[in-house]
C-alpha atoms as a PDB file:
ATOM      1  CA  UNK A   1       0.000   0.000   0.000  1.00  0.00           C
ATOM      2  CA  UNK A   2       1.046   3.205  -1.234  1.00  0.00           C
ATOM      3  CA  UNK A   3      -1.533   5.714  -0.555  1.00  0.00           C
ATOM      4  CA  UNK A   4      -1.959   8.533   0.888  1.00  0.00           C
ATOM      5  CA  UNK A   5      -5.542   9.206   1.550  1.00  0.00           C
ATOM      6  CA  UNK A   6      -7.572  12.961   1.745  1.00  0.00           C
ATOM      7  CA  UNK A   7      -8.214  13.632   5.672  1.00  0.00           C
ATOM      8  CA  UNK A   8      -5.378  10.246   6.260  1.00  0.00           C
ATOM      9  CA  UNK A   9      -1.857  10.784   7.442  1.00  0.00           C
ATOM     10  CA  UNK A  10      -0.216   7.513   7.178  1.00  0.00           C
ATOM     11  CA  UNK A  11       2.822   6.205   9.062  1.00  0.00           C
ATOM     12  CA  UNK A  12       4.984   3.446   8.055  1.00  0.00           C
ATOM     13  CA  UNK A  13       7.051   1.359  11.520  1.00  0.00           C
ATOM     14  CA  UNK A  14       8.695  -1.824  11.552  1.00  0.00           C
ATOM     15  CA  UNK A  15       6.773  -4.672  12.318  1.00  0.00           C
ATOM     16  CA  UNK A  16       5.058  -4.374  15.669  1.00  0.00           C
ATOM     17  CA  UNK A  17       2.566  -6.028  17.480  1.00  0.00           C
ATOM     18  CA  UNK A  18       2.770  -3.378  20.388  1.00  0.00           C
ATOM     19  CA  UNK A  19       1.482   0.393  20.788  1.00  0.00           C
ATOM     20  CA  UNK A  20       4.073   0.880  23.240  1.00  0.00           C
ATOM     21  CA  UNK A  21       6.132   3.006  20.816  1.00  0.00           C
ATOM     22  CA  UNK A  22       2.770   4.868  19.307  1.00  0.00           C
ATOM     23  CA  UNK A  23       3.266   7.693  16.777  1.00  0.00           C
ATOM     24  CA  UNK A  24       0.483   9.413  18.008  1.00  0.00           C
ATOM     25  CA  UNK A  25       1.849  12.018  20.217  1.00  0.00           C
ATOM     26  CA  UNK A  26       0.532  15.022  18.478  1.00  0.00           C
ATOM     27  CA  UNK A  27      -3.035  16.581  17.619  1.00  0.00           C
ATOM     28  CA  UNK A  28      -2.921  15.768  14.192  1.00  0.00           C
ATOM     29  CA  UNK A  29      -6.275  17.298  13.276  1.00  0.00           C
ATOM     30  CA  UNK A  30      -5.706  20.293  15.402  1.00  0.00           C
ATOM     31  CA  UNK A  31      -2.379  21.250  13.902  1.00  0.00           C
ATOM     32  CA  UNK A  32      -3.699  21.198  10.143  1.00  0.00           C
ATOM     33  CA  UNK A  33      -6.226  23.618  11.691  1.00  0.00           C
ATOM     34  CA  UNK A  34      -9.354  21.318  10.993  1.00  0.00           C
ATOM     35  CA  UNK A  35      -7.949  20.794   7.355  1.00  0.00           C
ATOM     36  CA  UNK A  36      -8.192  17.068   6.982  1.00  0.00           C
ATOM     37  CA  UNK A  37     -11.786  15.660   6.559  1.00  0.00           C
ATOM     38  CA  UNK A  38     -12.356  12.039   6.206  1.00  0.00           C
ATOM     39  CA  UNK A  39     -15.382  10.465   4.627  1.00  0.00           C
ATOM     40  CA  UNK A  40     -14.224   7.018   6.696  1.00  0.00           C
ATOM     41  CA  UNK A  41     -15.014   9.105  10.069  1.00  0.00           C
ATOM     42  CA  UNK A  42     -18.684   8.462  10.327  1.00  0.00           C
ATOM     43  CA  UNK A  43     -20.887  10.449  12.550  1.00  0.00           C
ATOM     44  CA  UNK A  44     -22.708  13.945  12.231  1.00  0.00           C
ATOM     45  CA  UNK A  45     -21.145  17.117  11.068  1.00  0.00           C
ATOM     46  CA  UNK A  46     -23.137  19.820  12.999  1.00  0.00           C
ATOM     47  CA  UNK A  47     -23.996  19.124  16.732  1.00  0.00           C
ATOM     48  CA  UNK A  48     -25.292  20.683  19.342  1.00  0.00           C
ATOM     49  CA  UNK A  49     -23.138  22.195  22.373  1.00  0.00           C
ATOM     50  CA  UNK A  50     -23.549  19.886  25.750  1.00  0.00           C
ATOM     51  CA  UNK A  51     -24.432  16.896  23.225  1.00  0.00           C
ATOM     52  CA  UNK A  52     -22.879  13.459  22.934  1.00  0.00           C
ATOM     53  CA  UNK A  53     -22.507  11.784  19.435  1.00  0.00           C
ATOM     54  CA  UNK A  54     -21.144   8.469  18.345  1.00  0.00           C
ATOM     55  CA  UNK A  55     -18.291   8.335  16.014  1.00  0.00           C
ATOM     56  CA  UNK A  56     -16.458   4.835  14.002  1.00  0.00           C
ATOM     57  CA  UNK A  57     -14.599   4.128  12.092  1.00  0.00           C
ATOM     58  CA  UNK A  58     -15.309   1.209   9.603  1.00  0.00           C
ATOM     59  CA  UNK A  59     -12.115  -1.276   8.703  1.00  0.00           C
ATOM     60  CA  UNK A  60     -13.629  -2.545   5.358  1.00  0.00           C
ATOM     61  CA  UNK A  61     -12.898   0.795   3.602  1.00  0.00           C
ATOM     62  CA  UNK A  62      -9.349   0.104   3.850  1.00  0.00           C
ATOM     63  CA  UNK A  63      -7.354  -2.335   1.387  1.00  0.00           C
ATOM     64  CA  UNK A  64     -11.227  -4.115   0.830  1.00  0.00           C
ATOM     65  CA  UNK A  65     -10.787  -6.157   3.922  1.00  0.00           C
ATOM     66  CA  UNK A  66     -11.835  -5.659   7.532  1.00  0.00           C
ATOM     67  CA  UNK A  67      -9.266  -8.008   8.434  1.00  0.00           C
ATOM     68  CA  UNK A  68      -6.392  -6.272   8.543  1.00  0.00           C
ATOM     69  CA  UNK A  69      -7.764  -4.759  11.531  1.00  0.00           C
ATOM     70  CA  UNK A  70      -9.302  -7.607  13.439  1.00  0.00           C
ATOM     71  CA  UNK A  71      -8.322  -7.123  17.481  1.00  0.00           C
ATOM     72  CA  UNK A  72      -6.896  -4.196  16.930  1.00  0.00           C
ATOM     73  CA  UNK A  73      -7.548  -0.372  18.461  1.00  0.00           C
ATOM     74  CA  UNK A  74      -8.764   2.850  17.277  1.00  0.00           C
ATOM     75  CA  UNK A  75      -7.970   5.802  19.731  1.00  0.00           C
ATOM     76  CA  UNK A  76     -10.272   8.549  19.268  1.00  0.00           C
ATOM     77  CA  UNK A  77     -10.060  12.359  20.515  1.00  0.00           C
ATOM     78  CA  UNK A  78     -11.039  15.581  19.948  1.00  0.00           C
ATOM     79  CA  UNK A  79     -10.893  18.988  20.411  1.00  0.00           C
ATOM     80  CA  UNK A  80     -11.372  19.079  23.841  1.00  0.00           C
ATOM     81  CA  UNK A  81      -8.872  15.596  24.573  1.00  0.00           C
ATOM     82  CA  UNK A  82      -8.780  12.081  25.047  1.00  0.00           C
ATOM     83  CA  UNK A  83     -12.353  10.426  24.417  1.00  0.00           C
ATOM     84  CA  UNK A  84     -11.058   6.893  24.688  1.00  0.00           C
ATOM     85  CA  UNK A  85     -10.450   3.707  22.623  1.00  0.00           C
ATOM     86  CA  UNK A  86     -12.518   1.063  20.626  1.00  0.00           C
ATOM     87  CA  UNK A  87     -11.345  -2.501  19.757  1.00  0.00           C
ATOM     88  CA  UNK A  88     -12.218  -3.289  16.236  1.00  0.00           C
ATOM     89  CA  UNK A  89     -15.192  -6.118  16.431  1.00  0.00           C
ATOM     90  CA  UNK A  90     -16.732  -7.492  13.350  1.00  0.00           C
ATOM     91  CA  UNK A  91     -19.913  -5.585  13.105  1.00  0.00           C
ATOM     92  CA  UNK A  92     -22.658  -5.625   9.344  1.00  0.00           C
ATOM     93  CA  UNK A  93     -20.340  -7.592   7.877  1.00  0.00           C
ATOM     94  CA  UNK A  94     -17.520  -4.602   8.556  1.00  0.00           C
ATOM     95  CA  UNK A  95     -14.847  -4.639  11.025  1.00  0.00           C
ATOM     96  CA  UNK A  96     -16.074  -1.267  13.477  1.00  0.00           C
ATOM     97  CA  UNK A  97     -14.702   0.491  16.180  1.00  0.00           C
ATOM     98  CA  UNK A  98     -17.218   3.255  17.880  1.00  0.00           C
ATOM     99  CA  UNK A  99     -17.003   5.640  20.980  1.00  0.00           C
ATOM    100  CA  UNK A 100     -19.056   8.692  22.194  1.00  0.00           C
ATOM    101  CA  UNK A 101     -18.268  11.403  21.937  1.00  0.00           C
ATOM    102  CA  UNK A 102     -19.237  14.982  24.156  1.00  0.00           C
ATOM    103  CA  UNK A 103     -18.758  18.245  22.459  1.00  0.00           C
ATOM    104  CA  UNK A 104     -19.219  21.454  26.382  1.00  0.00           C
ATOM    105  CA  UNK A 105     -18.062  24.226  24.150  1.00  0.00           C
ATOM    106  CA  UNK A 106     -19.520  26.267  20.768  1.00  0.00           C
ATOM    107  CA  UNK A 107     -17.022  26.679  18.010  1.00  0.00           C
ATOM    108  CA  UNK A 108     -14.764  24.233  15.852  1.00  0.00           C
ATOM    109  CA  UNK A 109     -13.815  20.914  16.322  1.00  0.00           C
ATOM    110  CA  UNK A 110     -12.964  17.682  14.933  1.00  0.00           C
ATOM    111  CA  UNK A 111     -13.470  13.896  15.485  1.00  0.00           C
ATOM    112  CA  UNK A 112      -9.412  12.362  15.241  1.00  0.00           C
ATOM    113  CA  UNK A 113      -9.425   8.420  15.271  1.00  0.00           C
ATOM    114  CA  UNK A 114      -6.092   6.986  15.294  1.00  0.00           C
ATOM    115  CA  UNK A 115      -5.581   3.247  14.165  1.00  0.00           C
ATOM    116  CA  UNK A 116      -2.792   0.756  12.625  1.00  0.00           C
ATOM    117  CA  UNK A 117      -2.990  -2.400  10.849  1.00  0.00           C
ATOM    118  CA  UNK A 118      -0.434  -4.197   9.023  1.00  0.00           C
ATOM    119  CA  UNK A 119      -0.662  -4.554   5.161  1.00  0.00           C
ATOM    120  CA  UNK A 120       0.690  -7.661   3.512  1.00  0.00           C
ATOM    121  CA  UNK A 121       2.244  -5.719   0.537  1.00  0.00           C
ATOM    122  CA  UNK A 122       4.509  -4.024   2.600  1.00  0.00           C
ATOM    123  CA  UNK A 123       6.277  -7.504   4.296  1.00  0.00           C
ATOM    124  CA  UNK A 124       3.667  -7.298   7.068  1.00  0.00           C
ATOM    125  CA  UNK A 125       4.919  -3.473   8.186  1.00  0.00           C
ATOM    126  CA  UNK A 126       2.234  -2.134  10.557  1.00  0.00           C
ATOM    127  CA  UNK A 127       0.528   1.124   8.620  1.00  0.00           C
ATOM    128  CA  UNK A 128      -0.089   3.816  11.707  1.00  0.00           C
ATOM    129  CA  UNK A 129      -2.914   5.873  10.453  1.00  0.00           C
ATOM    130  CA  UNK A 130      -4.850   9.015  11.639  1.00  0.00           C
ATOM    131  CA  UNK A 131      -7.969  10.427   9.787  1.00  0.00           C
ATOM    132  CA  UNK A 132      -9.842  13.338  10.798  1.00  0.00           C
ATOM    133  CA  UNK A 133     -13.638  14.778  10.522  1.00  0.00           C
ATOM    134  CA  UNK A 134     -14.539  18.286  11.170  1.00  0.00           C
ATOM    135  CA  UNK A 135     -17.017  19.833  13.818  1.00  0.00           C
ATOM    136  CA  UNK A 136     -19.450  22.286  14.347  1.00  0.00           C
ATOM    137  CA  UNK A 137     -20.618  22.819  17.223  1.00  0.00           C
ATOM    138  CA  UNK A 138     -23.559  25.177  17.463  1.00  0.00           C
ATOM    139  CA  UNK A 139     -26.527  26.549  19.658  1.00  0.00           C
ATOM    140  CA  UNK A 140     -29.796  25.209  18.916  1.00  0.00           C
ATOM    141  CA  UNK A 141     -32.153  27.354  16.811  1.00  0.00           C
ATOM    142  CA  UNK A 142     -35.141  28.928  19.221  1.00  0.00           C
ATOM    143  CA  UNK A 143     -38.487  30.180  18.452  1.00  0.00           C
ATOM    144  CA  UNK A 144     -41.106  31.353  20.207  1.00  0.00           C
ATOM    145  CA  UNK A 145     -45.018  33.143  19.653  1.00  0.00           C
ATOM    146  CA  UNK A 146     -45.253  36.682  18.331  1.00  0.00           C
ATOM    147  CA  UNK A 147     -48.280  37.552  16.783  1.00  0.00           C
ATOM    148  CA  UNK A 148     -51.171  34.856  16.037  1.00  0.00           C
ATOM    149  CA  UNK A 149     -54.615  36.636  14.658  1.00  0.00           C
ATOM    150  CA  UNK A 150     -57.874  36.051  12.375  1.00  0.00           C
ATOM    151  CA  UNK A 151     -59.300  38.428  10.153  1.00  0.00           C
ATOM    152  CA  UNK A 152     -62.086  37.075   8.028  1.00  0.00           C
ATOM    153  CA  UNK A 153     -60.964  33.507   7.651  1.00  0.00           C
ATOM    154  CA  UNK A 154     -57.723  34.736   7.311  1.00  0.00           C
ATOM    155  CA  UNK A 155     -55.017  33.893  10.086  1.00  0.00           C
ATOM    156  CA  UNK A 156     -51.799  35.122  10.509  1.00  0.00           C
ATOM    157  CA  UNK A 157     -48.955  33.965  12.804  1.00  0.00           C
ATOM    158  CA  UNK A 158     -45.369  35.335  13.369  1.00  0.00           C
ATOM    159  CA  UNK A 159     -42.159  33.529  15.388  1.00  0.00           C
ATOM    160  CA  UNK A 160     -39.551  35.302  16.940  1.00  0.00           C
ATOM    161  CA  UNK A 161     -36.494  32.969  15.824  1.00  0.00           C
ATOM    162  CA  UNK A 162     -32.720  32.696  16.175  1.00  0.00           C
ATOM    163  CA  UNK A 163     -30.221  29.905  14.795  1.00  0.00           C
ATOM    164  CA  UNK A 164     -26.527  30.034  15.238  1.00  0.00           C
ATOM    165  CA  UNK A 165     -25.373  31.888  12.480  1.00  0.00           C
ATOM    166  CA  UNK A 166     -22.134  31.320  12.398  1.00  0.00           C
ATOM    167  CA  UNK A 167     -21.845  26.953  12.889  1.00  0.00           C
ATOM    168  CA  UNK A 168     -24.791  25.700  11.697  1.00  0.00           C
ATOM    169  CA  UNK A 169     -25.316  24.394   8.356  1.00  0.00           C
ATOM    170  CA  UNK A 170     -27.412  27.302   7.630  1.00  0.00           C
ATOM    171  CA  UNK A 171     -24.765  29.477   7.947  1.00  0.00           C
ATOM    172  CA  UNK A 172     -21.728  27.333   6.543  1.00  0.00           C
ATOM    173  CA  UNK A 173     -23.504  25.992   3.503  1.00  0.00           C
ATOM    174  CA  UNK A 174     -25.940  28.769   2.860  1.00  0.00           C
ATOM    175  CA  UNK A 175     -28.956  26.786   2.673  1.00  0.00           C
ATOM    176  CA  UNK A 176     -30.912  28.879   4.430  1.00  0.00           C
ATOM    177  CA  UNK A 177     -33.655  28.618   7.615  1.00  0.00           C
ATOM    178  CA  UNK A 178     -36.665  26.786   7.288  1.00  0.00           C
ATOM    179  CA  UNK A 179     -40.277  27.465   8.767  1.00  0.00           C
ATOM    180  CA  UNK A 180     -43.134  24.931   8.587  1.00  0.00           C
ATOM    181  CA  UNK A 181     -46.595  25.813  10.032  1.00  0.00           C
ATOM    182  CA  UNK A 182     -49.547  23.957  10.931  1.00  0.00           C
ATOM    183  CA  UNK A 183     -52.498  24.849  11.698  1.00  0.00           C
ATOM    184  CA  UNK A 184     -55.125  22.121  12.631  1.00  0.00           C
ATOM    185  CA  UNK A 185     -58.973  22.504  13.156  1.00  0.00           C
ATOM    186  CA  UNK A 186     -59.868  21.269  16.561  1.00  0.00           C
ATOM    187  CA  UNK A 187     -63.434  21.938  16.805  1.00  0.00           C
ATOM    188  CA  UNK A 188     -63.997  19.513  13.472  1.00  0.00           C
ATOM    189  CA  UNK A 189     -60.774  17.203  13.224  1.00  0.00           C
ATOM    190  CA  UNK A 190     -62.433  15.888   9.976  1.00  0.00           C
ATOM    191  CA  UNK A 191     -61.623  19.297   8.346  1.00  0.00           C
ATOM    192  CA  UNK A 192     -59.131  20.473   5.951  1.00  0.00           C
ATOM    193  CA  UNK A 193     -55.881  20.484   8.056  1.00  0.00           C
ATOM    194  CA  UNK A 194     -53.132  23.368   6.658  1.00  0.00           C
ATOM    195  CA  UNK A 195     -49.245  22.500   6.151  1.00  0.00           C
ATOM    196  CA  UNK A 196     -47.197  25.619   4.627  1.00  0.00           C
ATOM    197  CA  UNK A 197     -43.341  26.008   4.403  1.00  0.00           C
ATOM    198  CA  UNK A 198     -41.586  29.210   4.084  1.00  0.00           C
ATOM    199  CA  UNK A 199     -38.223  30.906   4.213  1.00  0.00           C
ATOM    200  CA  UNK A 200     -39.573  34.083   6.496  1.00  0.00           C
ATOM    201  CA  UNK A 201     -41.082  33.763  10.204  1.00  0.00           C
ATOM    202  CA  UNK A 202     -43.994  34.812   9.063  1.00  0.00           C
ATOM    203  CA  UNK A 203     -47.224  32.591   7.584  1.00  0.00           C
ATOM    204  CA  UNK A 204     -50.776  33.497   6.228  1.00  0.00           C
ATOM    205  CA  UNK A 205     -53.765  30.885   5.843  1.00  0.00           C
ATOM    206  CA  UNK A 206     -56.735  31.375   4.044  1.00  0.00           C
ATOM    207  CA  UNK A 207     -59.620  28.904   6.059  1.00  0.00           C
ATOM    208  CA  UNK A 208     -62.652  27.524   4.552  1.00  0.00           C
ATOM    209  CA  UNK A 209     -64.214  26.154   7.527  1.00  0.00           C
ATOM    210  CA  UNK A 210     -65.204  27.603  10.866  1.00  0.00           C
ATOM    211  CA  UNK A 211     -63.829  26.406  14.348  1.00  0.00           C
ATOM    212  CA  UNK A 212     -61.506  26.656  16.570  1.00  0.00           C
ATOM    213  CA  UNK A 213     -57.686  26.179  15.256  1.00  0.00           C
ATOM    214  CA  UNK A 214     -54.806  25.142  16.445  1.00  0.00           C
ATOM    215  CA  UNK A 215     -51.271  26.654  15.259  1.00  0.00           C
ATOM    216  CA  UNK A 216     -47.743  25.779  15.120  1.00  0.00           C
ATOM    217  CA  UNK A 217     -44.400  26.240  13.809  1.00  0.00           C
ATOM    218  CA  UNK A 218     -41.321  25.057  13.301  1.00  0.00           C
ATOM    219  CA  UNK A 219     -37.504  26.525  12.494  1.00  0.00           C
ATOM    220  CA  UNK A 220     -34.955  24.298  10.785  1.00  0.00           C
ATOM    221  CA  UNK A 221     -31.212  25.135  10.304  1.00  0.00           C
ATOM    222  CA  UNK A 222     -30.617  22.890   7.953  1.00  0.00           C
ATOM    223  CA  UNK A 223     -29.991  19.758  10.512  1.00  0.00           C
ATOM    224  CA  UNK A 224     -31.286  20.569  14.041  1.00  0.00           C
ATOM    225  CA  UNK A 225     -35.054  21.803  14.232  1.00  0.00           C
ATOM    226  CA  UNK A 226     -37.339  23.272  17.008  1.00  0.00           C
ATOM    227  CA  UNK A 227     -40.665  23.932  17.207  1.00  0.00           C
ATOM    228  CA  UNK A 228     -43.339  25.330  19.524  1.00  0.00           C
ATOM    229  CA  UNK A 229     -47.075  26.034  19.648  1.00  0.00           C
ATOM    230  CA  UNK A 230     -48.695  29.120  18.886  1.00  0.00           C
ATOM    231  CA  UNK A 231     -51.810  28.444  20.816  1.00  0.00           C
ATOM    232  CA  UNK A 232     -55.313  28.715  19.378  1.00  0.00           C
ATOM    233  CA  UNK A 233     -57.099  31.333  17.588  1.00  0.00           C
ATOM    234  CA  UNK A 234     -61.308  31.052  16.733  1.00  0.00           C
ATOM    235  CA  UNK A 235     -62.043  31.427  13.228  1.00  0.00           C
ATOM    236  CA  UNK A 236     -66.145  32.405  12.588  1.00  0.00           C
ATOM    237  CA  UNK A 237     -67.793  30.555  10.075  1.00  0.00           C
ATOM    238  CA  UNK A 238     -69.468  27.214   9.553  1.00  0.00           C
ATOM    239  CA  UNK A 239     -68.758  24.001   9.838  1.00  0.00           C
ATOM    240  CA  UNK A 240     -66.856  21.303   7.189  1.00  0.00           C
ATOM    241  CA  UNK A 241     -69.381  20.768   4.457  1.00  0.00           C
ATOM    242  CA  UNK A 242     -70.197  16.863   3.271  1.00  0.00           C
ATOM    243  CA  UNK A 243     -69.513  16.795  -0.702  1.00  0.00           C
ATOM    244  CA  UNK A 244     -73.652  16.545  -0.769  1.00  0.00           C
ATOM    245  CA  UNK A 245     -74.313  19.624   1.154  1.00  0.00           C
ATOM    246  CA  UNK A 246     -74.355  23.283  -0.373  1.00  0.00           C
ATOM    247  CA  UNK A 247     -72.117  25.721   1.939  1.00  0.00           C
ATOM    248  CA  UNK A 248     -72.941  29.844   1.198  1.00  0.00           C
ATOM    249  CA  UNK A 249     -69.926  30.958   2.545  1.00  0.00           C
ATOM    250  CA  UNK A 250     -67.968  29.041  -0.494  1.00  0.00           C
END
């Protein structure tokens, strides 16, 4: 094997069996400044501050067999230090090694995983590798009522919102906030229920049927969501009409 992998940083030793002599004395990941990014980490991108995620690393990606690592160790860190070690175990019909992971503080990060195994092109040399994942972690979006009234069948409702708009994907990819209202008719559940999405924190409904309706909404920053009801707001006019009765109002 003669590779050197994006997000990998490969280290060729004499044959060992041991990790007493370990190459991995220094923060990788932190000393490229977040710069390598494996696809072989696998876990979530953005998460939330005070969260824990799980992280692994998946032996079959490397040289097409899980083998190579069988009984062997994956160290994993982060930002923020040691988060333990993993023996590989033969997991979906991939050799795996997993730990959680718990991100206290806002800002960048990364996922580091540190493993060797020994490739048989190479005389059986043990392969010291490190691969890296970058981190956001970010506040969770909030939203809460600010206006919900009824004019004429017509109801509006209005959120006051943040996200984090600096390390959420929102803010990092650009693909924007997303709102999704709902308002439900709870004094004739059989009646047309309303679903609308929009890019503002604002919504407007236009109601056939009298009653009293319930409202709520929900913010999205492109992975973590939150949502909150809006309470209820009367709407005058009558009730759901069969397909056999004649309603004046339409």
């Amino acid at each position: 094997m003669n590779k050197l992998f994006a997000g990998f940083f490969v280290l060729l030793l004499a044959s060992s069996n041991s990790f007493a002599a370990t190459p991995y004395l220094y923060d990788h990941c932190g000393v490229l400044g977040f710069g390598g990014d494996s696809s072989n980490v696998k876990g979530d991108r953005y998460v939330l501050v005070g969260s824990t995620e799980t992280y692994r690393h998946e032996g079959e990606l490397l040289n097409g067999s899980g083998l190579l690592l069988d009984g062997r160790t994956a160290y994993f860190s982060s930002l923020d230090g040691d988060a333990g070690s993993d023996e590989y175990s033969y997991q979906d019909f991939k050799q795996v090694a997993k730990r959680n992971i718990y991100f206290p503080n806002r800002g960048s990060n990364y996922v580091q995983i540190d493993y060797s195994f020994k490739d048989p092109d190479l005389a059986g040399n043990i392969i010291y590798v490190t691969i890296c994942k970058n981190i956001n972690v970010q506040s969770v979006p909030t939203i809460s009522k600010k206006i919900l009234s009824e004019n004429s069948k017509v109801v509006y409702a209005e959120v006051n919102s943040t996200y984090d708009n600096t390390y959420s994907k929102a803010a990092i990819e650009g693909v924007g906030v997303t709102y999704v209202w709902y308002l439900s008719n709870l004094s004739y559940p059989s009646s047309t229920s309303y679903r609308q999405e929009t890019s503002t924190p604002y919504a407007t409904f236009y109601v056939r049927d009298g009653g009293n309706y319930n409202v709520r909404a929900s913010i999205n920053d492109g992975v973590h969501s939150k949502s909150v009801s809006l309470g209820d707001v009367y709407v005058q006019g009558n009730p759901p009409c069969n397909p056999h009765c004649y309603n004046p109002t339409d």
